[in-house]
C-alpha atoms as a PDB file:
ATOM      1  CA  UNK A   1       4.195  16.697  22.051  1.00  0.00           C
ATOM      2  CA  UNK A   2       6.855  17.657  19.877  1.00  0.00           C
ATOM      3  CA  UNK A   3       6.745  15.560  16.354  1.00  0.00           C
ATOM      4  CA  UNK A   4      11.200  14.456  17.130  1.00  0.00           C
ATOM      5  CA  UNK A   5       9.392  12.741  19.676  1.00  0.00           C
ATOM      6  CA  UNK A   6       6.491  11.396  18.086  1.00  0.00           C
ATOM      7  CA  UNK A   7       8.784  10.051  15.340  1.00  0.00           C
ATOM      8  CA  UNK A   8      10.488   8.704  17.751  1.00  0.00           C
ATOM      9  CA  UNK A   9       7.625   6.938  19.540  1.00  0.00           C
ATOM     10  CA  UNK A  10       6.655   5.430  16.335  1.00  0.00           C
ATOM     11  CA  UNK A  11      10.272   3.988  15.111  1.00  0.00           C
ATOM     12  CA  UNK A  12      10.248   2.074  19.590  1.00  0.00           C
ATOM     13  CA  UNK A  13       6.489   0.793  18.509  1.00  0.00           C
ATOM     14  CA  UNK A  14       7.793  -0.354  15.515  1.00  0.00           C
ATOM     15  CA  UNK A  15      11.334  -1.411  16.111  1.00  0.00           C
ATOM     16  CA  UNK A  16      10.064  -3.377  19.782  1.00  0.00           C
ATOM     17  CA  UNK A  17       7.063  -4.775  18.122  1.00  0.00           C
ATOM     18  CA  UNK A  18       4.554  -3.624  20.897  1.00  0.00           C
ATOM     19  CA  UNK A  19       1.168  -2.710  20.975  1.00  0.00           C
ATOM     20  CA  UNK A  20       1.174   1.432  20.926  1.00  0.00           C
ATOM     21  CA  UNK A  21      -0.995   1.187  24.500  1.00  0.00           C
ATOM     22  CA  UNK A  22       2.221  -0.400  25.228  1.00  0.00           C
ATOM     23  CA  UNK A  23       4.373   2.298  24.691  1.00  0.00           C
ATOM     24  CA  UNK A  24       5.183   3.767  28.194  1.00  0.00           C
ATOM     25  CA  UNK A  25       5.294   7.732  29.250  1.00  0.00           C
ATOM     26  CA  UNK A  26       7.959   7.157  30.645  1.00  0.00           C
ATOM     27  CA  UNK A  27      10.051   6.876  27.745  1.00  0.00           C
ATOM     28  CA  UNK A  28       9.231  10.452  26.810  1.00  0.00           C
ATOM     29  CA  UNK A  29       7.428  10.089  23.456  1.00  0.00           C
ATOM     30  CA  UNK A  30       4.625  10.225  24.883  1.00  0.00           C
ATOM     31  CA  UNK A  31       1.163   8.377  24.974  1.00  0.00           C
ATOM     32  CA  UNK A  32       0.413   5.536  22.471  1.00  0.00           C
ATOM     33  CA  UNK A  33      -2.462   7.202  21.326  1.00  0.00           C
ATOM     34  CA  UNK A  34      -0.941  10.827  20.699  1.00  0.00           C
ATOM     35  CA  UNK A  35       1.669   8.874  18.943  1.00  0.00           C
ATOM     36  CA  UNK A  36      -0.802   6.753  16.886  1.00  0.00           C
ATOM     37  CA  UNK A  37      -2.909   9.712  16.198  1.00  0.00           C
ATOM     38  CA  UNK A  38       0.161  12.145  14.893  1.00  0.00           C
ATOM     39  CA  UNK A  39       1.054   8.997  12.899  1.00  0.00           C
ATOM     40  CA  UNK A  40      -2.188   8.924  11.159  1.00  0.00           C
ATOM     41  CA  UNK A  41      -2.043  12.515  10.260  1.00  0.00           C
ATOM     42  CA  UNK A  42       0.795  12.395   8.643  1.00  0.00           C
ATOM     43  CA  UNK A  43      -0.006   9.958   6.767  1.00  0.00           C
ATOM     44  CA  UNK A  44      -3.204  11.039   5.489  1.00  0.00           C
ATOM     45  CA  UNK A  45      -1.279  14.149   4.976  1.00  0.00           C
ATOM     46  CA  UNK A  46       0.998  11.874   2.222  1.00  0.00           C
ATOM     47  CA  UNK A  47       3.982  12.663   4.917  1.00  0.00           C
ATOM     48  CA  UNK A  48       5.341   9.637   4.648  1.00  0.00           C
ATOM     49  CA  UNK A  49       5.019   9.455   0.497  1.00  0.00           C
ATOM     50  CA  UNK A  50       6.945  12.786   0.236  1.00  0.00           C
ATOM     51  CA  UNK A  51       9.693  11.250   2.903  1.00  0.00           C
ATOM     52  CA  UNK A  52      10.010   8.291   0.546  1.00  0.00           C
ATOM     53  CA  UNK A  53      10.267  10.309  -2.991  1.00  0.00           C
ATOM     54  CA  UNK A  54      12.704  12.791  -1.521  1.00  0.00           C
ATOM     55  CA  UNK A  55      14.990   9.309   0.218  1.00  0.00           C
ATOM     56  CA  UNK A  56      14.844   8.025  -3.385  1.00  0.00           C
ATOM     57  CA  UNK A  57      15.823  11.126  -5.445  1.00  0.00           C
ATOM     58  CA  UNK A  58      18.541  11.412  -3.022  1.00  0.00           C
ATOM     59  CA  UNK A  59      20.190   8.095  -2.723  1.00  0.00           C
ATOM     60  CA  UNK A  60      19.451   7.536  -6.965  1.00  0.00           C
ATOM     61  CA  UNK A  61      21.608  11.351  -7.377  1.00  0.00           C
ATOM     62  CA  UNK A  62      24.226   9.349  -5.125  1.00  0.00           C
ATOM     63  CA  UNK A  63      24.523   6.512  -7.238  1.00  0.00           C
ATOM     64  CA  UNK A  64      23.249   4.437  -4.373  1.00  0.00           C
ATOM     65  CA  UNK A  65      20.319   2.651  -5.904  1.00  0.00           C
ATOM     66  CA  UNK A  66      20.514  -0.716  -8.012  1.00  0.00           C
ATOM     67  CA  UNK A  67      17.746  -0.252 -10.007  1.00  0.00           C
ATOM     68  CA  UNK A  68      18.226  -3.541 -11.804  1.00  0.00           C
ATOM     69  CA  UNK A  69      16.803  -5.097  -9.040  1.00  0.00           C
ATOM     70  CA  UNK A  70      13.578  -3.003  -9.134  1.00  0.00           C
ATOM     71  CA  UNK A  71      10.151  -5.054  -9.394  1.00  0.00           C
ATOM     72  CA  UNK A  72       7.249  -2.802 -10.084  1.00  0.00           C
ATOM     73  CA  UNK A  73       4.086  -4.150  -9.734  1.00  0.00           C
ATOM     74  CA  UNK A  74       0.778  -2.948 -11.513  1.00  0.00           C
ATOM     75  CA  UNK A  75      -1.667  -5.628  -9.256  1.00  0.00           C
ATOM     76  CA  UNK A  76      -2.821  -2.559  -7.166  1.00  0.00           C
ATOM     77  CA  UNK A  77      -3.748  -0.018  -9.676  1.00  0.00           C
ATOM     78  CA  UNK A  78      -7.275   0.401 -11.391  1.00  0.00           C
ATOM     79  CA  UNK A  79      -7.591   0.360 -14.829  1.00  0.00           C
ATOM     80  CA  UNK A  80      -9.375   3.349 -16.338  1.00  0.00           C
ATOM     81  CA  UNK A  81     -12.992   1.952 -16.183  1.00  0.00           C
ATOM     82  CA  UNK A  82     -12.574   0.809 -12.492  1.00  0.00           C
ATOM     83  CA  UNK A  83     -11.731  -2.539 -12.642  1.00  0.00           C
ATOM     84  CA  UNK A  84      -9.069  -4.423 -12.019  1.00  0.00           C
ATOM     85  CA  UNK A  85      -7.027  -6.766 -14.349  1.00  0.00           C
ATOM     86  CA  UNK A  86      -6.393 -10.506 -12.981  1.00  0.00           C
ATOM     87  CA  UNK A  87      -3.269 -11.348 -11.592  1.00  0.00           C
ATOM     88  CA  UNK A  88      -1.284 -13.624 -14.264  1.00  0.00           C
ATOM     89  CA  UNK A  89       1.421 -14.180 -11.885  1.00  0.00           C
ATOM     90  CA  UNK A  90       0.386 -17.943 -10.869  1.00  0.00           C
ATOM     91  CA  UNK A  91       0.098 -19.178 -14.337  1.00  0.00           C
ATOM     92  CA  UNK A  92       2.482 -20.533 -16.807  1.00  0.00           C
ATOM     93  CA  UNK A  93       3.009 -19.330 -20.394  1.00  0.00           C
ATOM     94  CA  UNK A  94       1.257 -21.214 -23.195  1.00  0.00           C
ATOM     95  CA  UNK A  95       3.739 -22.871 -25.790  1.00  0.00           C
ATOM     96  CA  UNK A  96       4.314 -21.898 -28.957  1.00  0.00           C
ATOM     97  CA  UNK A  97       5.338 -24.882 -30.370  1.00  0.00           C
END
């Protein structure tokens, strides 16, 4: 199966919120399950990552991203010994006075 088509299978799952055994031949993507499994590939194969750097470089060169209205968030990442830090995000700040 081509991968236009693939992509394409994946954007009807996702757009049409089905199941992928849902998604029928005859729409010419093919199977659910070639479609799931080319999905997975690719994004094992950090596909999908390199898509998303390459969209941002491009639409930050065309002055196209407000980047004042970024959020990063470090909840996710390990520190260097493994562990992770605890989420402060629910508590409120001490006072000072």
């Amino acid at each position: 199966m081509p991968d236009r088509l693939c992509l394409q299978g994946f954007l009807y799952v996702l757009h049409n919120d089905i199941a992928w055994q849902l998604l029928s031949l005859e729409l010419g993507f093919g199977s659910g399950q070639t479609c799931w499994r080319r999905l997975d590939r690719w994004q094992k194969a950090g596909v999908f990552d390199q898509l998303h750097r390459i969209l941002l470089a491009e639409l930050n060169a065309a002055g196209e991203l407000d980047w004042s209205r970024a959020c990063v968030d470090g909840s996710h990442i390990r520190t260097k010994m493994g562990r992770r830090h605890r989420s402060t995000g629910g508590r409120r700040a001490a006072s000072i006075t």
